[in-house]
PDB file of N, CA and C in Angstrom:
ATOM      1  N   UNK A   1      82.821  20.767  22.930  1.00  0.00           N
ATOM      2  CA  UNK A   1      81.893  20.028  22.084  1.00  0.00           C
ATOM      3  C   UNK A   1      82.349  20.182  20.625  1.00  0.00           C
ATOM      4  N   UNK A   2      82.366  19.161  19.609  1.00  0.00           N
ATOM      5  CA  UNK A   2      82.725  19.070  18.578  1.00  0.00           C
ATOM      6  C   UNK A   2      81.772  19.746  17.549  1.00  0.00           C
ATOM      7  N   UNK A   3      81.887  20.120  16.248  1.00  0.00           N
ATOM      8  CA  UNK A   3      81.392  20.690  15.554  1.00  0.00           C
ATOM      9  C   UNK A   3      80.306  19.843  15.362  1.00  0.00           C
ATOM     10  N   UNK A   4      80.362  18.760  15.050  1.00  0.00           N
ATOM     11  CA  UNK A   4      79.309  16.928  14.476  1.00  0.00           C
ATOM     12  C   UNK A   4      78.405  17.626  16.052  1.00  0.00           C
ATOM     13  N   UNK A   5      78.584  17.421  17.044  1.00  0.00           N
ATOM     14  CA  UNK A   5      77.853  17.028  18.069  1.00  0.00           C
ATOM     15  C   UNK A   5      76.926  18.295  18.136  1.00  0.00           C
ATOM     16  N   UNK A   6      77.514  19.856  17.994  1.00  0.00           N
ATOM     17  CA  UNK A   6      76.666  21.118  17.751  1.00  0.00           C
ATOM     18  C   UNK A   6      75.572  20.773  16.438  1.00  0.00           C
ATOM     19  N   UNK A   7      76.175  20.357  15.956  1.00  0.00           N
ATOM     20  CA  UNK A   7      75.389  20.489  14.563  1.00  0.00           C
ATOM     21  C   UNK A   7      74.382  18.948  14.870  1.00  0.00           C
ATOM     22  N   UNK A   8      74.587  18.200  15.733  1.00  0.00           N
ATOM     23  CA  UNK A   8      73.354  17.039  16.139  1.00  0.00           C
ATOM     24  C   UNK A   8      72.714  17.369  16.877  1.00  0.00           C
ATOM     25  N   UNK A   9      73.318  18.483  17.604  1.00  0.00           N
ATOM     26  CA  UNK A   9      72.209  18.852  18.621  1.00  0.00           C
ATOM     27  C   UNK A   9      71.155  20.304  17.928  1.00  0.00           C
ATOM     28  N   UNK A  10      71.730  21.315  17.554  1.00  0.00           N
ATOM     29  CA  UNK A  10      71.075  22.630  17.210  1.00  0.00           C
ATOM     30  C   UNK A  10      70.295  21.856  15.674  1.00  0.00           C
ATOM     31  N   UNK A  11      70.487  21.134  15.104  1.00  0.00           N
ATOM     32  CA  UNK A  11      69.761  21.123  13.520  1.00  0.00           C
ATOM     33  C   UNK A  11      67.696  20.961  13.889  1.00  0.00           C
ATOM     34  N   UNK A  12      68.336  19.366  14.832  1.00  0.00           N
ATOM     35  CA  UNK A  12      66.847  18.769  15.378  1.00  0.00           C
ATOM     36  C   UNK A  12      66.024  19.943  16.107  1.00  0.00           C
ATOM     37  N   UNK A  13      67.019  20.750  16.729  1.00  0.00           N
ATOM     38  CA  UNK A  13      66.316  22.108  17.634  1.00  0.00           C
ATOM     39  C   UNK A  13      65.689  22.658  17.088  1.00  0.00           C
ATOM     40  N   UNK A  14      66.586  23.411  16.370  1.00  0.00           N
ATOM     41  CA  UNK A  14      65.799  24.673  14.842  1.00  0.00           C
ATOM     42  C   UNK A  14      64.589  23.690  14.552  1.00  0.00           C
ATOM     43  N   UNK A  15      64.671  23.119  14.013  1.00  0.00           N
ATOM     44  CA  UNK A  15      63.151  22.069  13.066  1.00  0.00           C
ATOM     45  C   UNK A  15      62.338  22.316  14.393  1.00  0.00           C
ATOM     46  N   UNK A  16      62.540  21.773  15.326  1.00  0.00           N
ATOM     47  CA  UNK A  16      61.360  21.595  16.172  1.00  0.00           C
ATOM     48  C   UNK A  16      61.045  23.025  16.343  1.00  0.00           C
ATOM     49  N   UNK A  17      61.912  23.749  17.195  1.00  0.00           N
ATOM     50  CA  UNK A  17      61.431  25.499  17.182  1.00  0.00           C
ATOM     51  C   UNK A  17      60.576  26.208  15.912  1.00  0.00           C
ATOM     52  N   UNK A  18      61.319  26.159  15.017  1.00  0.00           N
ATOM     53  CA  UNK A  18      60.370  26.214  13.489  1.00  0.00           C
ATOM     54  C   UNK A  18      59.133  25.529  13.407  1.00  0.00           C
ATOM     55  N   UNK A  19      58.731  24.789  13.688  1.00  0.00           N
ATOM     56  CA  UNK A  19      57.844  23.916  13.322  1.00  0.00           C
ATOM     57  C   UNK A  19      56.916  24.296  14.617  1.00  0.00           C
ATOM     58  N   UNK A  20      56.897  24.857  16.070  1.00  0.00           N
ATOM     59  CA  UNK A  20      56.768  25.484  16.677  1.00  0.00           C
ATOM     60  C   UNK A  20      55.839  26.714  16.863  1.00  0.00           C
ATOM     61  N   UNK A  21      56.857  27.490  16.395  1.00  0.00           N
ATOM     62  CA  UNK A  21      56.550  28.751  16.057  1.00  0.00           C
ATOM     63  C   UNK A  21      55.645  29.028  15.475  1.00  0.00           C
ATOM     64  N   UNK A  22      56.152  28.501  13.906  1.00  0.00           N
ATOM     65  CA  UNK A  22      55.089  28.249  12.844  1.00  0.00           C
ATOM     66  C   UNK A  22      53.267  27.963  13.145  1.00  0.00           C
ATOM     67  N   UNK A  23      53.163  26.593  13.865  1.00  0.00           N
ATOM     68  CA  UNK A  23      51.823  26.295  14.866  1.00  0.00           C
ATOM     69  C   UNK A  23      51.056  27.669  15.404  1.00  0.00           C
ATOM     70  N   UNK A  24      52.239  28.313  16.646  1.00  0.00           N
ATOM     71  CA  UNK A  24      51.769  29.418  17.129  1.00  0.00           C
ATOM     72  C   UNK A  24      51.236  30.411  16.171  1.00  0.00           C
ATOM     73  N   UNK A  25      51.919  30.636  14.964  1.00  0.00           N
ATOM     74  CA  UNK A  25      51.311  31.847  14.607  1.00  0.00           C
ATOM     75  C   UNK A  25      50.201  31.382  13.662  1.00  0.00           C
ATOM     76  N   UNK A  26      49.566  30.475  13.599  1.00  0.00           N
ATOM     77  CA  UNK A  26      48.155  30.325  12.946  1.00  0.00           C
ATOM     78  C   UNK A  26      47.225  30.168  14.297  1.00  0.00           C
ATOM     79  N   UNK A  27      47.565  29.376  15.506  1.00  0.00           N
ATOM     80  CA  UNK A  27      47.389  30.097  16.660  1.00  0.00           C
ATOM     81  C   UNK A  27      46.381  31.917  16.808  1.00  0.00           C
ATOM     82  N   UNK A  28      47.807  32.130  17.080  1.00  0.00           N
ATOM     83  CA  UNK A  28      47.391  33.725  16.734  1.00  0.00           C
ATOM     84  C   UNK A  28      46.254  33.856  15.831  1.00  0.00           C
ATOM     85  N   UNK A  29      46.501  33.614  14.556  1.00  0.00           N
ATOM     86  CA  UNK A  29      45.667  33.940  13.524  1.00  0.00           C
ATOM     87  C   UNK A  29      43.667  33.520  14.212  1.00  0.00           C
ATOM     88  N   UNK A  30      44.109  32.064  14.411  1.00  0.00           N
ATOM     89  CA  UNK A  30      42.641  31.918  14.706  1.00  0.00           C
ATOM     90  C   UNK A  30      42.095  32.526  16.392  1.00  0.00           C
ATOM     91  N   UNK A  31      43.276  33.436  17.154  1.00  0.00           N
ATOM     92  CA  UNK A  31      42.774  34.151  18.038  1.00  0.00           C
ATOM     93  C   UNK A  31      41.926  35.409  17.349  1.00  0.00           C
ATOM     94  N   UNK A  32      42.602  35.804  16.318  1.00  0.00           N
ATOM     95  CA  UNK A  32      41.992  36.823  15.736  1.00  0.00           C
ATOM     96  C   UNK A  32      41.010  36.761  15.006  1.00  0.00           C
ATOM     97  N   UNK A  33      40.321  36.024  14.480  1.00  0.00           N
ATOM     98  CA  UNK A  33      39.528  35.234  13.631  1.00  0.00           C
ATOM     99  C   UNK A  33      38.466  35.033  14.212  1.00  0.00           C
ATOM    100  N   UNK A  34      38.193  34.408  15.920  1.00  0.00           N
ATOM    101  CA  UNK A  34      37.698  34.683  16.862  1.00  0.00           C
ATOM    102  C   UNK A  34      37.253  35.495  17.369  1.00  0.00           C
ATOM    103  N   UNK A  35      37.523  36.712  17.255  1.00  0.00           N
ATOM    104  CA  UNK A  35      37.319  37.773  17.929  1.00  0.00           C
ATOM    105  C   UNK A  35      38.016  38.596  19.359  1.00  0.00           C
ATOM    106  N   UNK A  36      39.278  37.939  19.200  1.00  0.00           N
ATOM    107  CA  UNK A  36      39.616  38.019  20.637  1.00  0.00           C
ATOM    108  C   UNK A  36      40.353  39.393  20.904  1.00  0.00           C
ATOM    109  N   UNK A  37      40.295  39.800  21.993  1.00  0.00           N
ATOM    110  CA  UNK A  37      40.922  41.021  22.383  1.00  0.00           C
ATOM    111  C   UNK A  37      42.059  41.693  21.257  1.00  0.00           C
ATOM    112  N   UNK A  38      42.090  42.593  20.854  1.00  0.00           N
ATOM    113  CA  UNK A  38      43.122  42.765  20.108  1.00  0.00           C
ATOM    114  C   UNK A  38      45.123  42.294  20.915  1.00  0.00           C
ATOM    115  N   UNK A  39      44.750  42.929  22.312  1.00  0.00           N
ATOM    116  CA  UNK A  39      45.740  42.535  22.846  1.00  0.00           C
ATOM    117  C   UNK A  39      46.173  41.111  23.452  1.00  0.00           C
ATOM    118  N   UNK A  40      45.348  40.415  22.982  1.00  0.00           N
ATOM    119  CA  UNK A  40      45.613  38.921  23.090  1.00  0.00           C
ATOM    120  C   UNK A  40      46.224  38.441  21.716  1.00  0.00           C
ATOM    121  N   UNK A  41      45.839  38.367  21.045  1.00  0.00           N
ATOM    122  CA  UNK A  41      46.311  37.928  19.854  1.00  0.00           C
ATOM    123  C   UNK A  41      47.579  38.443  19.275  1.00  0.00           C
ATOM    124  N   UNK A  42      47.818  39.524  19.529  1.00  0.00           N
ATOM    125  CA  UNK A  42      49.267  40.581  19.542  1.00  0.00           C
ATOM    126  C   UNK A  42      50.342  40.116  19.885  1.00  0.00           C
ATOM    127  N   UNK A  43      49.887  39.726  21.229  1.00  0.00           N
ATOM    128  CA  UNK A  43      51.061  39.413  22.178  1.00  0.00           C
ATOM    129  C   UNK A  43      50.837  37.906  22.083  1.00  0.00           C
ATOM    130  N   UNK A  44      50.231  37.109  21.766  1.00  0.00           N
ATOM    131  CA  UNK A  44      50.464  35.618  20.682  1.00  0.00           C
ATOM    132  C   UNK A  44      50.958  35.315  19.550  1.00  0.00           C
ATOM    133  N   UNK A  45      50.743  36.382  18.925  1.00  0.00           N
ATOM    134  CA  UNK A  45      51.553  36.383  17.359  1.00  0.00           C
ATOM    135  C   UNK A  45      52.639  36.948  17.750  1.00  0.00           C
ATOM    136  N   UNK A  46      53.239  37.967  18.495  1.00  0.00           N
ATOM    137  CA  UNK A  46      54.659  38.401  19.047  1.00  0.00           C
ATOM    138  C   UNK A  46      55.509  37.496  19.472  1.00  0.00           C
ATOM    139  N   UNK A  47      54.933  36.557  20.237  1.00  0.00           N
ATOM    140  CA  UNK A  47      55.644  35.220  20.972  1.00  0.00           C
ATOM    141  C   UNK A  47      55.910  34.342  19.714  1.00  0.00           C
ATOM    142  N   UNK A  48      54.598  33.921  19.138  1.00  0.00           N
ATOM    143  CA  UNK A  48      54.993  32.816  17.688  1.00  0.00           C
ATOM    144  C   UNK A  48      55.978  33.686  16.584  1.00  0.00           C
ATOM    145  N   UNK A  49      56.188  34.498  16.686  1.00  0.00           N
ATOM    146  CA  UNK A  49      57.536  35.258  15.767  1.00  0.00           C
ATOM    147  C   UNK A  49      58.813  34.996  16.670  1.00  0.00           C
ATOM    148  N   UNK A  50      58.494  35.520  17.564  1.00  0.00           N
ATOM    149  CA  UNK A  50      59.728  35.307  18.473  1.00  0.00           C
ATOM    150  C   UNK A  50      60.478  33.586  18.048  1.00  0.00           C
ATOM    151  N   UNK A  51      59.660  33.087  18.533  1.00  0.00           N
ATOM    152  CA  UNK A  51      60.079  31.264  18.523  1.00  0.00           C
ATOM    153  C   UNK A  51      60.079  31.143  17.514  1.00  0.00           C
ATOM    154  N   UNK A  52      59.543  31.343  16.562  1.00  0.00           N
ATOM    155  CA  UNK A  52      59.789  31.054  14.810  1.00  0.00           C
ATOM    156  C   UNK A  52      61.303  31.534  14.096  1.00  0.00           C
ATOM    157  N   UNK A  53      61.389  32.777  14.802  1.00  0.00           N
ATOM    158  CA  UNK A  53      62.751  33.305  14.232  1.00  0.00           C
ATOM    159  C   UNK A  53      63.601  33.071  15.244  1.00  0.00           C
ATOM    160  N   UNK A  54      63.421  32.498  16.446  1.00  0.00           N
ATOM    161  CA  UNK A  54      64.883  31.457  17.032  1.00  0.00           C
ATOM    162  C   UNK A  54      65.234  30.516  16.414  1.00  0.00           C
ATOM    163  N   UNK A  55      63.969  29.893  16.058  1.00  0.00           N
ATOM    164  CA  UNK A  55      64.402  28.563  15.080  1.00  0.00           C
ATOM    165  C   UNK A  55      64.906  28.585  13.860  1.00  0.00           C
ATOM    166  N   UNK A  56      64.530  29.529  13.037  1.00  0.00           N
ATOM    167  CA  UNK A  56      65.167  29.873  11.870  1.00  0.00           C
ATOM    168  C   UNK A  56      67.109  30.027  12.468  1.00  0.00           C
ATOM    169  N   UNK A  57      67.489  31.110  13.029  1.00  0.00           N
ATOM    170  CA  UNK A  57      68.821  31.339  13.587  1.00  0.00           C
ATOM    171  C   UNK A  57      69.047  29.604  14.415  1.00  0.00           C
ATOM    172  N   UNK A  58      68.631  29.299  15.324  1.00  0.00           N
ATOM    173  CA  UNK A  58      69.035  28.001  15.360  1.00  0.00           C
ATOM    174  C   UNK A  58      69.833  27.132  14.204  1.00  0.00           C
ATOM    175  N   UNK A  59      68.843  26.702  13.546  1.00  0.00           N
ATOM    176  CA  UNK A  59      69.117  25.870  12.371  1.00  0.00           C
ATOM    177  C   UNK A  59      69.930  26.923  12.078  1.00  0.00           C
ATOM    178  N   UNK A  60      69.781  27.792  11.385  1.00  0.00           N
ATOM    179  CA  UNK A  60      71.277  28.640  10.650  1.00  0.00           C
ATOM    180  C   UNK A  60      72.591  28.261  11.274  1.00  0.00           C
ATOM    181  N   UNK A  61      72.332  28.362  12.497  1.00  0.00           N
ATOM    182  CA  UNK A  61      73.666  28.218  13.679  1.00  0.00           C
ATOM    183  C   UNK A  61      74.465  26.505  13.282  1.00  0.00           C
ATOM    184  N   UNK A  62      73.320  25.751  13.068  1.00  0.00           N
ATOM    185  CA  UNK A  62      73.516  24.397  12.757  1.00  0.00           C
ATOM    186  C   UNK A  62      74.191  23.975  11.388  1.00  0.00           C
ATOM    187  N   UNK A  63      73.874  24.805  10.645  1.00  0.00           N
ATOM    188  CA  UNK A  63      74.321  24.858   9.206  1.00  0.00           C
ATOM    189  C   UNK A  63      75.746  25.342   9.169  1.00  0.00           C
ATOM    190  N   UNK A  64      76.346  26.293  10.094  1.00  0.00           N
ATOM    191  CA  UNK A  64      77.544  26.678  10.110  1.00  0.00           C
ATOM    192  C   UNK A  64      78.379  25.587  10.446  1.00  0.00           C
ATOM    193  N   UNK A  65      77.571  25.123  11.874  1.00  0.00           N
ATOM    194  CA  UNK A  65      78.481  23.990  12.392  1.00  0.00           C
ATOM    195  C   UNK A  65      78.731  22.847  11.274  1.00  0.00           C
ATOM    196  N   UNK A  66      77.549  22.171  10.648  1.00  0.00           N
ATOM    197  CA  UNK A  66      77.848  21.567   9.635  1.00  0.00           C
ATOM    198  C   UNK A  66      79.138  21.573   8.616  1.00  0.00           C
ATOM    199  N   UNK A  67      78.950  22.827   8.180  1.00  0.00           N
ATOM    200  CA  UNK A  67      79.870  23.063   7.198  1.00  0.00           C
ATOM    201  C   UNK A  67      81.252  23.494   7.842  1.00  0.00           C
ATOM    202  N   UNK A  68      81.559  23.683   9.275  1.00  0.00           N
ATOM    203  CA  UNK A  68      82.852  23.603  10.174  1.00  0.00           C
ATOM    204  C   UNK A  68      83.262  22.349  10.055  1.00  0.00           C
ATOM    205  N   UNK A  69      83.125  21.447  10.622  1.00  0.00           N
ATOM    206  CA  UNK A  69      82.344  19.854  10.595  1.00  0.00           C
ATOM    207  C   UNK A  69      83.046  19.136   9.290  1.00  0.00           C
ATOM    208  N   UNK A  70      82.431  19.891   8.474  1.00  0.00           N
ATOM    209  CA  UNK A  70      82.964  19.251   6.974  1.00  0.00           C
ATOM    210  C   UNK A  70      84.176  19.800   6.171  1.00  0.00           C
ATOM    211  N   UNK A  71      84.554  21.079   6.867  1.00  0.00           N
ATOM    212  CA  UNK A  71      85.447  21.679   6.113  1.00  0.00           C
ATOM    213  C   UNK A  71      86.821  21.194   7.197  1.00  0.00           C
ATOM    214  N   UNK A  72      86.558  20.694   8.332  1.00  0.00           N
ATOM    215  CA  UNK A  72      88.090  20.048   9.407  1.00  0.00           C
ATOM    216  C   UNK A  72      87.433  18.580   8.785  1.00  0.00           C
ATOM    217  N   UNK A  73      87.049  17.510   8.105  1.00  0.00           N
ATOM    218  CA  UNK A  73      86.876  16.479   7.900  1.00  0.00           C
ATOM    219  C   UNK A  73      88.191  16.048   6.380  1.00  0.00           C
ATOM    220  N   UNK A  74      87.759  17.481   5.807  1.00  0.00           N
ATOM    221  CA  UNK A  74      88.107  17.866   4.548  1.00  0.00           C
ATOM    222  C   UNK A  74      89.513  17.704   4.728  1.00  0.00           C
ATOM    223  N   UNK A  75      90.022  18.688   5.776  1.00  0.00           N
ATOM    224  CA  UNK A  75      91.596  19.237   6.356  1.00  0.00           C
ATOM    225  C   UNK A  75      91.996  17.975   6.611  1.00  0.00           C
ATOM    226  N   UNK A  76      91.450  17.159   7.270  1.00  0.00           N
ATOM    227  CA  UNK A  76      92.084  15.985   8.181  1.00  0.00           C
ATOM    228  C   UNK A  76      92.375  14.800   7.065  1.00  0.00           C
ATOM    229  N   UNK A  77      91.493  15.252   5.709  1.00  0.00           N
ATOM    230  CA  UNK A  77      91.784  13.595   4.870  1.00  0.00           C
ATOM    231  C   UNK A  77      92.867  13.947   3.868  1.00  0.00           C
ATOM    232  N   UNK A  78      93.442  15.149   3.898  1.00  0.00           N
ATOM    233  CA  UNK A  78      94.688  15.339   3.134  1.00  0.00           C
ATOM    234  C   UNK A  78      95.768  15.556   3.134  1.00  0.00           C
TER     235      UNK A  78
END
């Protein structure tokens, strides 16, 4: 798989995972807010970190490819 095609596929990923995550952990928040078990909300806000910080590294991952991407685009026009 080409650098263009990593970086079309992981960028849209990260955003959605981020955007995700993010949801979950206000989620969480209004489990707690609620009143809910302490160990419910724990292990909801544990999960919405989890997926929040895949997506962050996702997209990061995407940003490399990008700039792979652009730096053999670079190589190839000179």
């Amino acid at each position: 798989m080409t650098h263009k095609k990593k970086w079309l596929l992981l960028a849209p990923a990260g955003l959605l995972a981020i955007g995700a995550g993010a949801s979950m952990v206000d989620w969480a928040g209004s489990l707690k807010a609620k009143g809910k078990p302490t160990g419910t909300w724990v292990l909801a806000g544990t999960v919405a970190l989890v997926v929040l910080n895949a997506g962050v590294s996702i997209f990061g991952s995407s940003v490399v490819e990008k700039t792979l991407h652009e730096l053999r685009e670079k190589a190839a026009g000179n």
